[in-house]
N, C-alpha and C. Protein backbone atom coordinates (compact mmCIF):
# COMPACT_ATOMS: atom_id res chain seq x y z
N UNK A 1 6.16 17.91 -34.50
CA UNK A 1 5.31 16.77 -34.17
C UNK A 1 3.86 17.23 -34.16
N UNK A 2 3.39 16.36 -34.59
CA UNK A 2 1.35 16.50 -34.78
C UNK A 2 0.72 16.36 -33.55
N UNK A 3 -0.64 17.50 -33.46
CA UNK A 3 -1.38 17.01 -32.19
C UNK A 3 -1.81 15.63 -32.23
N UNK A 4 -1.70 14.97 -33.20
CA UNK A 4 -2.29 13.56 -33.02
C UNK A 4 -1.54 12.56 -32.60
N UNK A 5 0.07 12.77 -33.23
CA UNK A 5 1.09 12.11 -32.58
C UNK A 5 0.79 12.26 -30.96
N UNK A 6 1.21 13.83 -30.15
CA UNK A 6 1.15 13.82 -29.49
C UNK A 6 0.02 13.20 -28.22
N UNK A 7 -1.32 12.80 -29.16
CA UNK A 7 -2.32 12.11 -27.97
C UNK A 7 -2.33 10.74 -28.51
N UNK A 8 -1.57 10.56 -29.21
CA UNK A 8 -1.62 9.20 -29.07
C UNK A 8 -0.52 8.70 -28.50
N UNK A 9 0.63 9.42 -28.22
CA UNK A 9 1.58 8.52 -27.75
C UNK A 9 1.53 8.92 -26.06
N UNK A 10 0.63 10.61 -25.67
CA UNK A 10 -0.24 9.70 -24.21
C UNK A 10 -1.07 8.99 -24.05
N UNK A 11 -1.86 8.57 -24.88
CA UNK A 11 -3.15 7.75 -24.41
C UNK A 11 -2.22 6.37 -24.47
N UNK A 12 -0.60 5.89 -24.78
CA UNK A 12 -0.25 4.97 -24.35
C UNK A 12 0.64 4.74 -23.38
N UNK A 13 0.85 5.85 -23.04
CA UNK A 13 1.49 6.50 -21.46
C UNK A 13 0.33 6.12 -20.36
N UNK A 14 -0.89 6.89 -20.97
CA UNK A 14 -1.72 7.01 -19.81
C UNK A 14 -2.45 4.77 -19.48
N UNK A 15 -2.26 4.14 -20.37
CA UNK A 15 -3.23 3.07 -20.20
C UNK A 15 -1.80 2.07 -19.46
N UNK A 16 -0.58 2.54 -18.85
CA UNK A 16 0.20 2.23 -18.19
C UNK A 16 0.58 2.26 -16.98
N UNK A 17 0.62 3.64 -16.85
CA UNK A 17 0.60 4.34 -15.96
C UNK A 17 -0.46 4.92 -14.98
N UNK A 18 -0.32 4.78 -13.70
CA UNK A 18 -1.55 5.52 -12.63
C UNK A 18 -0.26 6.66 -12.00
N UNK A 19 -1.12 7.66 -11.81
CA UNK A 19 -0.13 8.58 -11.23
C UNK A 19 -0.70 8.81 -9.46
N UNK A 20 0.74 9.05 -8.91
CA UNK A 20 0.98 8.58 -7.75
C UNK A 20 0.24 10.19 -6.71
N UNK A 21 -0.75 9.28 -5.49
CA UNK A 21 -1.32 9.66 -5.23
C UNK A 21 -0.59 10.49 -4.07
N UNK A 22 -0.62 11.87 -3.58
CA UNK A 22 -0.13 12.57 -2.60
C UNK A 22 1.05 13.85 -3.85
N UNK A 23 2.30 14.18 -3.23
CA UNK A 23 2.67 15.07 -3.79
C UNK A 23 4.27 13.97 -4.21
N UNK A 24 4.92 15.34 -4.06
CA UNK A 24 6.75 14.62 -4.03
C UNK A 24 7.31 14.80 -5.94
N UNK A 25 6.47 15.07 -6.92
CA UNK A 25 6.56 14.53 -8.26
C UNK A 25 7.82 15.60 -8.59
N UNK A 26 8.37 14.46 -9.38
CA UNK A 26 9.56 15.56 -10.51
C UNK A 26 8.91 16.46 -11.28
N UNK A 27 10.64 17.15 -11.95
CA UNK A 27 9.58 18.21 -12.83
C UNK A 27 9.59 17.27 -14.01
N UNK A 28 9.81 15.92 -14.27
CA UNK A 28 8.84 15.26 -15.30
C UNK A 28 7.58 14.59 -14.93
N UNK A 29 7.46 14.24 -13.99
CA UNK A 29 5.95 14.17 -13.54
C UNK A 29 5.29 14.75 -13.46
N UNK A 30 5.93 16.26 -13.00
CA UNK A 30 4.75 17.39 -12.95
C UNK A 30 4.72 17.63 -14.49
N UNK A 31 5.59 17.57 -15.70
CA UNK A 31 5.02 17.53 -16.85
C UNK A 31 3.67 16.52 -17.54
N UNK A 32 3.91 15.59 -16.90
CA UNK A 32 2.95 14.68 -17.51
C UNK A 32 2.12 14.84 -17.38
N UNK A 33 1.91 15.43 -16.00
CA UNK A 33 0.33 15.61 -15.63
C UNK A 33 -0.12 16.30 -16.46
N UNK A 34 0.92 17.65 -16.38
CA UNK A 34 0.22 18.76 -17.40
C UNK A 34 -0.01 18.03 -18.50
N UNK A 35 0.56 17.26 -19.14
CA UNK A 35 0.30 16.90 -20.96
C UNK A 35 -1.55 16.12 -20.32
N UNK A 36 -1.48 15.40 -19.46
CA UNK A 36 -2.88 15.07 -19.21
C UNK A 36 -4.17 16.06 -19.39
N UNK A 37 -3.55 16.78 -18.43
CA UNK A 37 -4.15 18.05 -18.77
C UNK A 37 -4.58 19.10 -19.84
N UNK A 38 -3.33 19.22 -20.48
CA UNK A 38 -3.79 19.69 -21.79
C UNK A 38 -4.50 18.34 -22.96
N UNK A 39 -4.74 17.55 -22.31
CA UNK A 39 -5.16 16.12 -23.22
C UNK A 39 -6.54 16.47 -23.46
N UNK A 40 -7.22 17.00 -22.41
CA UNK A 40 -8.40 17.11 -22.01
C UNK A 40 -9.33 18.12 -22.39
N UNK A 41 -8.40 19.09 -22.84
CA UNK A 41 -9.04 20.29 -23.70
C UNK A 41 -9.57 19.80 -25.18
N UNK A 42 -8.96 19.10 -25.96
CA UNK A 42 -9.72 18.54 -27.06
C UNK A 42 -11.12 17.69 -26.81
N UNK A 43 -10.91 16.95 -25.94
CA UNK A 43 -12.29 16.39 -25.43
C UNK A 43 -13.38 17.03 -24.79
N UNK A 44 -12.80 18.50 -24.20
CA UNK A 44 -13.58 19.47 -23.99
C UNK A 44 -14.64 20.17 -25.01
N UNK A 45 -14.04 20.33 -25.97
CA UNK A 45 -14.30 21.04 -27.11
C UNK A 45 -15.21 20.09 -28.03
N UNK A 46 -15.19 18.74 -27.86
CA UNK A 46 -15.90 17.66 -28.93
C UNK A 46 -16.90 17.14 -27.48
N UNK A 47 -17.21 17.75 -26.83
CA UNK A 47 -18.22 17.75 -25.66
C UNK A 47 -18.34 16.34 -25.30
N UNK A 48 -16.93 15.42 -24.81
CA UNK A 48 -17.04 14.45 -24.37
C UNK A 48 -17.38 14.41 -23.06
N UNK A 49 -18.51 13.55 -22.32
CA UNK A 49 -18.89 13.66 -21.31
C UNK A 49 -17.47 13.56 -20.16
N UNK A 50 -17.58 13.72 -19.13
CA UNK A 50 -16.82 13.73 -18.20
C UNK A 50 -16.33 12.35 -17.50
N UNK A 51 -17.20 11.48 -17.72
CA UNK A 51 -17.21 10.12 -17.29
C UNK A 51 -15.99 9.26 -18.03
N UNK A 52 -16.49 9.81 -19.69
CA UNK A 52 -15.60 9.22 -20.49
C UNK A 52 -14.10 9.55 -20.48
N UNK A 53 -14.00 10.97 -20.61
CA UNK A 53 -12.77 11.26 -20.15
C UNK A 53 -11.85 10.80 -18.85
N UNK A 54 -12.47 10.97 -18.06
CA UNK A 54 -11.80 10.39 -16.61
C UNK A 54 -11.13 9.02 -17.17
N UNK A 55 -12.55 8.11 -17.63
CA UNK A 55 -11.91 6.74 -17.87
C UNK A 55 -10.79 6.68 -19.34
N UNK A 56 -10.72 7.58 -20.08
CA UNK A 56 -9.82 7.25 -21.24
C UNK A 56 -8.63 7.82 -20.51
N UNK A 57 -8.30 9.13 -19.47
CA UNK A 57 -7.29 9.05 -19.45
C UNK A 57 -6.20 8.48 -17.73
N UNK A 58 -7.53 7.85 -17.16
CA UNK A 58 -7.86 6.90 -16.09
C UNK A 58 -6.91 7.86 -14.45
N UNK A 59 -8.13 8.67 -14.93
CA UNK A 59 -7.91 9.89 -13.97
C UNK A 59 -9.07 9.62 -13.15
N UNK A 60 -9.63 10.67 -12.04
CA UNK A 60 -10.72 10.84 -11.51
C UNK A 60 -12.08 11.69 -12.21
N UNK A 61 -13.21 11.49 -12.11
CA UNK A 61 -14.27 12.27 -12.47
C UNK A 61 -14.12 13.50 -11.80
N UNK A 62 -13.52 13.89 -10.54
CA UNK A 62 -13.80 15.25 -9.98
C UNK A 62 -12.49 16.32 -10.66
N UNK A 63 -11.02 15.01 -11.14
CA UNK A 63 -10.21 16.03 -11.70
C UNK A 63 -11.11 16.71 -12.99
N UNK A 64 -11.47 15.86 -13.74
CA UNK A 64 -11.82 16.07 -14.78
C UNK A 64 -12.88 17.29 -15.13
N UNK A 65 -13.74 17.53 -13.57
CA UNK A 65 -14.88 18.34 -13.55
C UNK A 65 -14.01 20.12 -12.79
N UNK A 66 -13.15 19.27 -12.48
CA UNK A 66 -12.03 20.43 -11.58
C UNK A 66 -11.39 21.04 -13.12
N UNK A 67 -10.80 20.21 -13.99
CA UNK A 67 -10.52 20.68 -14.75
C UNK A 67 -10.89 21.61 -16.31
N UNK A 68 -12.46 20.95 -16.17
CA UNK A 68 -13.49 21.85 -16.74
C UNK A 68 -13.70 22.85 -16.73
N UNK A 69 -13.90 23.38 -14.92
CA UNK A 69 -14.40 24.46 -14.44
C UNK A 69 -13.11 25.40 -15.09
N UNK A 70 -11.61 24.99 -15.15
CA UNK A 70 -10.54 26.04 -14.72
C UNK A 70 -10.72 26.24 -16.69
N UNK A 71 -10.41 25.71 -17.15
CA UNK A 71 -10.68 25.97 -18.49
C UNK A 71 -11.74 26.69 -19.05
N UNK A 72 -12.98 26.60 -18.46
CA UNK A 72 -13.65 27.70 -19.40
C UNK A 72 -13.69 28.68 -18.57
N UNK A 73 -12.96 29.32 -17.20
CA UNK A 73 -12.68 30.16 -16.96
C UNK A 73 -11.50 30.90 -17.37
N UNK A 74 -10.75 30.09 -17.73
CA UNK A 74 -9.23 30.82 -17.96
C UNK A 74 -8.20 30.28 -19.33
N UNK A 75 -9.38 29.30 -20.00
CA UNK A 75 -8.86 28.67 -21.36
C UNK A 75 -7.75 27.63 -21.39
N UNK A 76 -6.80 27.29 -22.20
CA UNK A 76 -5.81 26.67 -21.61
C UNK A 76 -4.50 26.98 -20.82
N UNK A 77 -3.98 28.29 -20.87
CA UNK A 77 -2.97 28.43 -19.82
C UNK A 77 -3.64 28.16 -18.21
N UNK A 78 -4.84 28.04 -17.99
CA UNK A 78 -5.24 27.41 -16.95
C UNK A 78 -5.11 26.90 -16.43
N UNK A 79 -4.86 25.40 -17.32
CA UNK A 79 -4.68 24.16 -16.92
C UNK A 79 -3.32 24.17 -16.88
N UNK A 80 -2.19 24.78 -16.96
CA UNK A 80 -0.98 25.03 -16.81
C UNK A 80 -0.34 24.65 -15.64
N UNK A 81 0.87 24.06 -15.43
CA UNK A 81 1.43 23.31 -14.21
C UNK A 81 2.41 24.62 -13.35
N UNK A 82 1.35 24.84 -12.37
CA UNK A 82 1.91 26.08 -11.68
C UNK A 82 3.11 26.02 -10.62
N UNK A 83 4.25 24.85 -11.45
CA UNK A 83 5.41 24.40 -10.74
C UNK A 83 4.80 23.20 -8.90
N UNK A 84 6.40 23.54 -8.43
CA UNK A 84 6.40 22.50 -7.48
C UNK A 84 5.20 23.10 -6.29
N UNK A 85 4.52 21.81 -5.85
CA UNK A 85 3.23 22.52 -5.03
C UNK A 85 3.96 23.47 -3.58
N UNK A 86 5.35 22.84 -3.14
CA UNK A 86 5.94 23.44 -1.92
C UNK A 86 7.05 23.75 -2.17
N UNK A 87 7.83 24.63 -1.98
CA UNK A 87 9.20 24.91 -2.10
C UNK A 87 9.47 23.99 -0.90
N UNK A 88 10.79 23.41 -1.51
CA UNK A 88 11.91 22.66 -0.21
C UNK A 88 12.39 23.58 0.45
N UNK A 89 12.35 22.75 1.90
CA UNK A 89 12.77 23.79 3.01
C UNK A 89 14.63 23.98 2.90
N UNK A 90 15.18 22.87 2.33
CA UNK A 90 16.48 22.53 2.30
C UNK A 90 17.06 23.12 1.04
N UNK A 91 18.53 24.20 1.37
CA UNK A 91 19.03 24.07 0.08
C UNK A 91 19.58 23.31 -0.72
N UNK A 92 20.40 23.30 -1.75
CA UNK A 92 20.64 22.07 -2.32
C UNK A 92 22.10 21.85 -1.57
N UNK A 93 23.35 23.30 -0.99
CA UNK A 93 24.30 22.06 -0.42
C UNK A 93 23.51 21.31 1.25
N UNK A 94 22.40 21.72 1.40
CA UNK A 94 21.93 21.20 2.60
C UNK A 94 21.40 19.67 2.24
N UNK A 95 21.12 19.44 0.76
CA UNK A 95 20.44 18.48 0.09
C UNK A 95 21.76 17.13 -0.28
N UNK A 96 22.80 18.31 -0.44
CA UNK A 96 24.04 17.31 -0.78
C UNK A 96 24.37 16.40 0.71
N UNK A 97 24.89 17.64 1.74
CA UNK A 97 25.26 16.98 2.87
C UNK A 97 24.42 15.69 3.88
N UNK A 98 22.97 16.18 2.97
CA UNK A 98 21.64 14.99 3.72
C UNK A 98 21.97 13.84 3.33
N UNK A 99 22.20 13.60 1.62
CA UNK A 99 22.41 12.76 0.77
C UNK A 99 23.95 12.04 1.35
N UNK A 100 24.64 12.59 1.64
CA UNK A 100 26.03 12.08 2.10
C UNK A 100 25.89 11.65 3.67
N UNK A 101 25.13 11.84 4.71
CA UNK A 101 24.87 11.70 5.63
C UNK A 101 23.95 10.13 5.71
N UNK A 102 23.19 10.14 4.82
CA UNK A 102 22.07 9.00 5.09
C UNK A 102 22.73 7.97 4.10
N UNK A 103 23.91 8.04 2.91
CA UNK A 103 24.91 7.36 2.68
C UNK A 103 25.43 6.67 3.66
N UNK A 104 26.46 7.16 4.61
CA UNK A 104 27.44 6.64 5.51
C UNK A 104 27.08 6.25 6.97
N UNK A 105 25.39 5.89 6.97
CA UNK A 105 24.52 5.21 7.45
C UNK A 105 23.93 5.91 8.99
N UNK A 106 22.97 5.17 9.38
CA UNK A 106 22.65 5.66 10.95
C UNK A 106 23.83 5.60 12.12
N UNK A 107 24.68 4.55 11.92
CA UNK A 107 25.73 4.50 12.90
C UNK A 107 26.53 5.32 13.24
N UNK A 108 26.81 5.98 11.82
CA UNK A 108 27.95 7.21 11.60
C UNK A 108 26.73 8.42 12.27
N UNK A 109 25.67 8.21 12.46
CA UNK A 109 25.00 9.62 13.52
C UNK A 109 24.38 9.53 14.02
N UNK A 110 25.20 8.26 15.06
CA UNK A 110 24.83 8.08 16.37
C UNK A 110 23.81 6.96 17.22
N UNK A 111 23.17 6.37 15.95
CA UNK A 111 22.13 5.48 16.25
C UNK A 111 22.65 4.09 16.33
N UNK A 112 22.54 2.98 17.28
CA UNK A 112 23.40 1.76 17.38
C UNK A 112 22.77 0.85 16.17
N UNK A 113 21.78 0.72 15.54
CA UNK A 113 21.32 -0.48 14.41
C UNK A 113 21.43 0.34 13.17
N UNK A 114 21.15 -0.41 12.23
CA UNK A 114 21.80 -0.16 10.47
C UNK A 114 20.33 0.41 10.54
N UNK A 115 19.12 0.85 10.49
CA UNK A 115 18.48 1.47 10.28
C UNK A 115 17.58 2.53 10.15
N UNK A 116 17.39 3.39 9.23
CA UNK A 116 17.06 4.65 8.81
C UNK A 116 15.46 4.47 8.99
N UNK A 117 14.93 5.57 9.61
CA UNK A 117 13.50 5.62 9.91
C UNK A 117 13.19 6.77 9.58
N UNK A 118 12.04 7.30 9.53
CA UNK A 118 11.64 8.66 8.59
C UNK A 118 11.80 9.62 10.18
N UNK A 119 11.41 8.75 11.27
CA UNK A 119 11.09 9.94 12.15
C UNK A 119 12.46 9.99 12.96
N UNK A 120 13.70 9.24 12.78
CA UNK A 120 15.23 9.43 12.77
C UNK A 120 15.75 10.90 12.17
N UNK A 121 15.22 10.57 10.65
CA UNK A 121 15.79 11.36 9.79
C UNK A 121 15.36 12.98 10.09
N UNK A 122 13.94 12.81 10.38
CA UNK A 122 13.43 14.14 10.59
C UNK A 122 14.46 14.50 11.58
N UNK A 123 14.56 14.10 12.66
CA UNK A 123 15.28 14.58 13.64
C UNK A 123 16.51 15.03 13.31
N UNK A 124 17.04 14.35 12.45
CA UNK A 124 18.61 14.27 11.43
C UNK A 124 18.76 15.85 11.19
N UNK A 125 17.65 15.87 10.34
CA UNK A 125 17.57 17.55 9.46
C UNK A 125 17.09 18.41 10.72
N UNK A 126 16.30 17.84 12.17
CA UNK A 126 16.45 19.27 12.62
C UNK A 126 17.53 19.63 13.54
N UNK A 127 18.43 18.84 14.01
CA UNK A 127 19.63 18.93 14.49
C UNK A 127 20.66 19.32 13.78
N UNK A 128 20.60 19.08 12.29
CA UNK A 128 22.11 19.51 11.28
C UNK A 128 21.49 20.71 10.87
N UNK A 129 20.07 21.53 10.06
CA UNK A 129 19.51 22.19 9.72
C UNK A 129 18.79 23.23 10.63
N UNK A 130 18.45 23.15 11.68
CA UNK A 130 17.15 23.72 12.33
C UNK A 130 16.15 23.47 11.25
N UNK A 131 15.74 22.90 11.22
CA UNK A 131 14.27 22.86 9.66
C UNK A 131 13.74 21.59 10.23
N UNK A 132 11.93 22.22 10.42
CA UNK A 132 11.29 21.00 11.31
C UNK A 132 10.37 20.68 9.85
N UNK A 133 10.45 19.10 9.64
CA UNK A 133 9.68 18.65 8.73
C UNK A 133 8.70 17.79 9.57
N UNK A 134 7.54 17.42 8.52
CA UNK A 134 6.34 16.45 9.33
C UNK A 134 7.11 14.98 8.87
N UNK A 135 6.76 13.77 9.35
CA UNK A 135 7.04 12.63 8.80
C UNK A 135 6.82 12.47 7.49
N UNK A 136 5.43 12.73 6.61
CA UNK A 136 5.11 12.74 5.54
C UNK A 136 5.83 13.68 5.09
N UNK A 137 6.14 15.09 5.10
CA UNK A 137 7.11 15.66 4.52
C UNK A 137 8.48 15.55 4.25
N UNK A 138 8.75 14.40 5.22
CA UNK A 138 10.14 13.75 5.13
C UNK A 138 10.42 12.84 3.88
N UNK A 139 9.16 11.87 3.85
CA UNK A 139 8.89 11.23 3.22
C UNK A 139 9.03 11.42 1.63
N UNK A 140 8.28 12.54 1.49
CA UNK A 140 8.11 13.21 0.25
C UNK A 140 9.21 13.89 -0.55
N UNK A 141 10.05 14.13 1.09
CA UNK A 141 11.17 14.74 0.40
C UNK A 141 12.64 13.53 -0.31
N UNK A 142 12.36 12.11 0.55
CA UNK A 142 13.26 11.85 0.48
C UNK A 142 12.77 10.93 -0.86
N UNK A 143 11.73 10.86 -1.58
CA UNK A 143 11.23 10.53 -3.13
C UNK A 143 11.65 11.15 -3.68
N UNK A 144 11.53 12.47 -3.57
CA UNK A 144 12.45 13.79 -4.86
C UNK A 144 13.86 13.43 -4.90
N UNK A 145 14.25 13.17 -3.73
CA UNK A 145 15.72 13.06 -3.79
C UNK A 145 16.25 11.47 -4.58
N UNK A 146 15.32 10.53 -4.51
CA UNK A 146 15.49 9.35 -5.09
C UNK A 146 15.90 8.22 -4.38
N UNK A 147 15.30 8.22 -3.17
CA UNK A 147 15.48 7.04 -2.16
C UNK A 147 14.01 6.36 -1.86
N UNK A 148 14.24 5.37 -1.07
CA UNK A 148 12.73 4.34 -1.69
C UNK A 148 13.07 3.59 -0.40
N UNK A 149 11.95 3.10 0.12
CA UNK A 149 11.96 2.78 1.32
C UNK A 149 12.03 0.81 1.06
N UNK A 150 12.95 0.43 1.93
CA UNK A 150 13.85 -0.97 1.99
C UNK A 150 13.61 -1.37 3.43
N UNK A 151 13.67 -2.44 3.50
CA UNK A 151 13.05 -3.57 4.32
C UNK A 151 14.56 -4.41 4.18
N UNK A 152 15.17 -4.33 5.43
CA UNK A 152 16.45 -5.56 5.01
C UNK A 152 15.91 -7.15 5.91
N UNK A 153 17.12 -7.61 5.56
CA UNK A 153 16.51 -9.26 5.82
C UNK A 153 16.57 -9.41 7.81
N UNK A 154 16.07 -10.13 7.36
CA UNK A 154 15.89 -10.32 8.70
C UNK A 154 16.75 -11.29 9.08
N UNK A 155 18.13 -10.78 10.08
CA UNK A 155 19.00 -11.63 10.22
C UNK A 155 19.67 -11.30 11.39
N UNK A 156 20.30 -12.08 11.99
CA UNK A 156 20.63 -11.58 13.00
C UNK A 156 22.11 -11.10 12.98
N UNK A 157 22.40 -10.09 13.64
CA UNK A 157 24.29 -9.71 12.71
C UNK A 157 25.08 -10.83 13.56
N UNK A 158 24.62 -11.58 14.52
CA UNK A 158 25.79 -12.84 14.58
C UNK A 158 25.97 -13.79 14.31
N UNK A 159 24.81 -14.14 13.61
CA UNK A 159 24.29 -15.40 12.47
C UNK A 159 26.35 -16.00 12.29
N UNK A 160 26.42 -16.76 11.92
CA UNK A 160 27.62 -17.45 11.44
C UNK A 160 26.71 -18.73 10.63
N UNK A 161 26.81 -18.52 9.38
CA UNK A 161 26.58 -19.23 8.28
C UNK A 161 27.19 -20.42 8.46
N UNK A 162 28.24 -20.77 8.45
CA UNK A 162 29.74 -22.43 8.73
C UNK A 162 28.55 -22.64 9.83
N UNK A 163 28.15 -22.37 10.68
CA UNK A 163 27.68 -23.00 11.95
C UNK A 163 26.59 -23.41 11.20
N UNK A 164 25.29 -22.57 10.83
CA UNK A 164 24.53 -23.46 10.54
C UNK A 164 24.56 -24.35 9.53
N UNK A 165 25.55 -24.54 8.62
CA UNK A 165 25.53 -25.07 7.69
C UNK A 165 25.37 -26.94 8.30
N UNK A 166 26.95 -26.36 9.26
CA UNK A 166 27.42 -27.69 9.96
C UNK A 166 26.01 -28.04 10.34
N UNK A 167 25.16 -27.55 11.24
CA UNK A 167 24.07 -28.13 12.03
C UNK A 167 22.75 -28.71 11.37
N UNK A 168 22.62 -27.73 10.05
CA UNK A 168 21.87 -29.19 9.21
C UNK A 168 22.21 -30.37 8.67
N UNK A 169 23.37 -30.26 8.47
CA UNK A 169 24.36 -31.40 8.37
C UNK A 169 24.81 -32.66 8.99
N UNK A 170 24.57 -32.15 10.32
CA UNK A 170 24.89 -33.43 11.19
C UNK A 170 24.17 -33.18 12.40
N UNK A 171 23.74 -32.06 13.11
CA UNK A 171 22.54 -32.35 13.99
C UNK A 171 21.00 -32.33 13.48
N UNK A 172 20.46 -31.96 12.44
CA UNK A 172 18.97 -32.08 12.01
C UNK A 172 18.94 -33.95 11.08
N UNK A 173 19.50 -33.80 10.87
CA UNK A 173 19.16 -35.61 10.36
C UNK A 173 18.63 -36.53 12.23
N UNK A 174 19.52 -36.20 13.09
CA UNK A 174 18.98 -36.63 14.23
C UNK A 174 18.16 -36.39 14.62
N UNK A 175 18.14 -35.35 14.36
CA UNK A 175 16.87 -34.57 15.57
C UNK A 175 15.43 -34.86 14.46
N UNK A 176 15.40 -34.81 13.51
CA UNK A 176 14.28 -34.58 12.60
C UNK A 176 13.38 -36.59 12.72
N UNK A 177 12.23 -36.39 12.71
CA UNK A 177 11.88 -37.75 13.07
C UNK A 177 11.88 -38.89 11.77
N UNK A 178 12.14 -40.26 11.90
CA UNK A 178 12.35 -40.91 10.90
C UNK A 178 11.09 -41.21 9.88
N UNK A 179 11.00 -41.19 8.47
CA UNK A 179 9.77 -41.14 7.61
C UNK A 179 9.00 -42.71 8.04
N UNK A 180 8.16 -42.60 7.71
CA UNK A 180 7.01 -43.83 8.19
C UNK A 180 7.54 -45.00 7.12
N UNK A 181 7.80 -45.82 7.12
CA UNK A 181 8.08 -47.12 6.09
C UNK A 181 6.80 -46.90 5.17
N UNK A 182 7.10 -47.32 3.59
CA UNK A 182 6.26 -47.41 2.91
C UNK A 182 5.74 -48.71 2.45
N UNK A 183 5.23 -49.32 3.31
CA UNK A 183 4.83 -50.64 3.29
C UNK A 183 3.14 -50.42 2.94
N UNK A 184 2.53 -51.69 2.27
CA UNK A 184 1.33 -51.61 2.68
C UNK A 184 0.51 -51.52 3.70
N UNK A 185 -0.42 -50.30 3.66
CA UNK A 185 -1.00 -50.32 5.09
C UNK A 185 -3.03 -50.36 4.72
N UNK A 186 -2.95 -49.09 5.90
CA UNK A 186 -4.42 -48.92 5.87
C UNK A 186 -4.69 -47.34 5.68
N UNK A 187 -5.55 -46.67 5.21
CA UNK A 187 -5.52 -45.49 5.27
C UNK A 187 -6.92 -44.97 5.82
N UNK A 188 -7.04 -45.51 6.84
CA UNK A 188 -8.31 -45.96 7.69
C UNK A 188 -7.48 -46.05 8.84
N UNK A 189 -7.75 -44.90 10.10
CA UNK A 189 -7.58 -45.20 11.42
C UNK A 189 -8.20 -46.31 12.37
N UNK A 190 -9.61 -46.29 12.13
CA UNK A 190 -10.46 -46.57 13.07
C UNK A 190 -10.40 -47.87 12.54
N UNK A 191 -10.44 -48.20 11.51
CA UNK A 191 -10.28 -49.59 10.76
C UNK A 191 -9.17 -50.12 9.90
N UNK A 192 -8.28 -50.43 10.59
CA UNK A 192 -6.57 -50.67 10.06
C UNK A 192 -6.86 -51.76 8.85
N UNK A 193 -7.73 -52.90 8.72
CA UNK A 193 -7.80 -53.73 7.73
C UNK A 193 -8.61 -53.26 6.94
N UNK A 194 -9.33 -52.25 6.69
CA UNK A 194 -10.05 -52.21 5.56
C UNK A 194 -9.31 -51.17 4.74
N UNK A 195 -9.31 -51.96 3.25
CA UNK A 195 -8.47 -50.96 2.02
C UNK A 195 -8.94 -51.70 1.15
């Protein structure tokens, strides 16, 4: 494949995509960046200002000046993706048993409502693990792993559906007040005959 293929089929990656601010990225995200990165060395070299670059590949001006500096110090293995920014504190069967744990819900460990909270979970991993994470590190971790934070409905667990069904059915027609007749009127308070 051609370097030209290759920047053109990011520059239609990049006018899609914003990349996500903080850490947590796969190792295909952490590739992309890098291809960003190495995007930027040709524009280096054809002395595109810095402004422009940022905005063609709708990055920041300071990456772009960050990424300047590392390049003509160290060329392009520079700009090279020097892997994951943190090693996980968790191994992976510690990663399996998390994953199977936050499966078979909060109830199954110990908590009385269906819901998972980051600062639950932390606690989760330091009671099954000894391994103290921050909230945001919880967070971050539980993106790598491929969970996404959910909002359930708001319901009450003794709701009985037949009940309310019945009650719009035959108590809200009563209770609800009767529509105004559509007769000719006035649409004037203060003056009922004038229309």
């Amino acid at each position: 494949m051609s370097a030209g293929a290759d920047t053109s089929r990011f520059r239609r990656y990049a006018r899609y995509v914003r990349y996500g601010q903080g850490g947590g990225l796969t190792a295909e995200g952490r590739r992309r960046r890098e291809l960003t990165r190495l995007a930027v060395v040709e524009r280096f070299e054809q002395r595109v200002p810095v402004a422009v670059i940022a905005a063609e590949l709708r990055v920041s001006e300071r990456s772009v000046q960050r990424w300047r500096r590392a390049w003509e110090a160290g060329g392009v293995p520079a700009l090279a993706s020097r892997g994951q920014a943190a090693r996980c504190r968790l191994d992976d069967g510690q990663l399996a048993e998390l994953d199977r744990v936050l499966e078979a819900g909060p109830a199954a460990s110990g908590w009385e409502d269906q819901r998972w909270t980051l600062a639950r979970i932390r606690d989760l991993i330091a009671a099954r693990f000894t391994v103290q994470y921050t909230i945001p590190g919880v967070w971050y971790l539980l993106r790598r792993r491929g969970w996404s934070c959910q909002l359930g409905a708001r319901r009450a667990i003794e709701r009985d559906d037949g009940a309310v069904e019945v009650w719009k059915k035959e108590a809200w027609p009563r209770v609800k007040a009767p529509r105004r007749p559509s007769a000719a009127g006035s649409s004037s308070r203060t003056r009922p005959a004038s229309r």
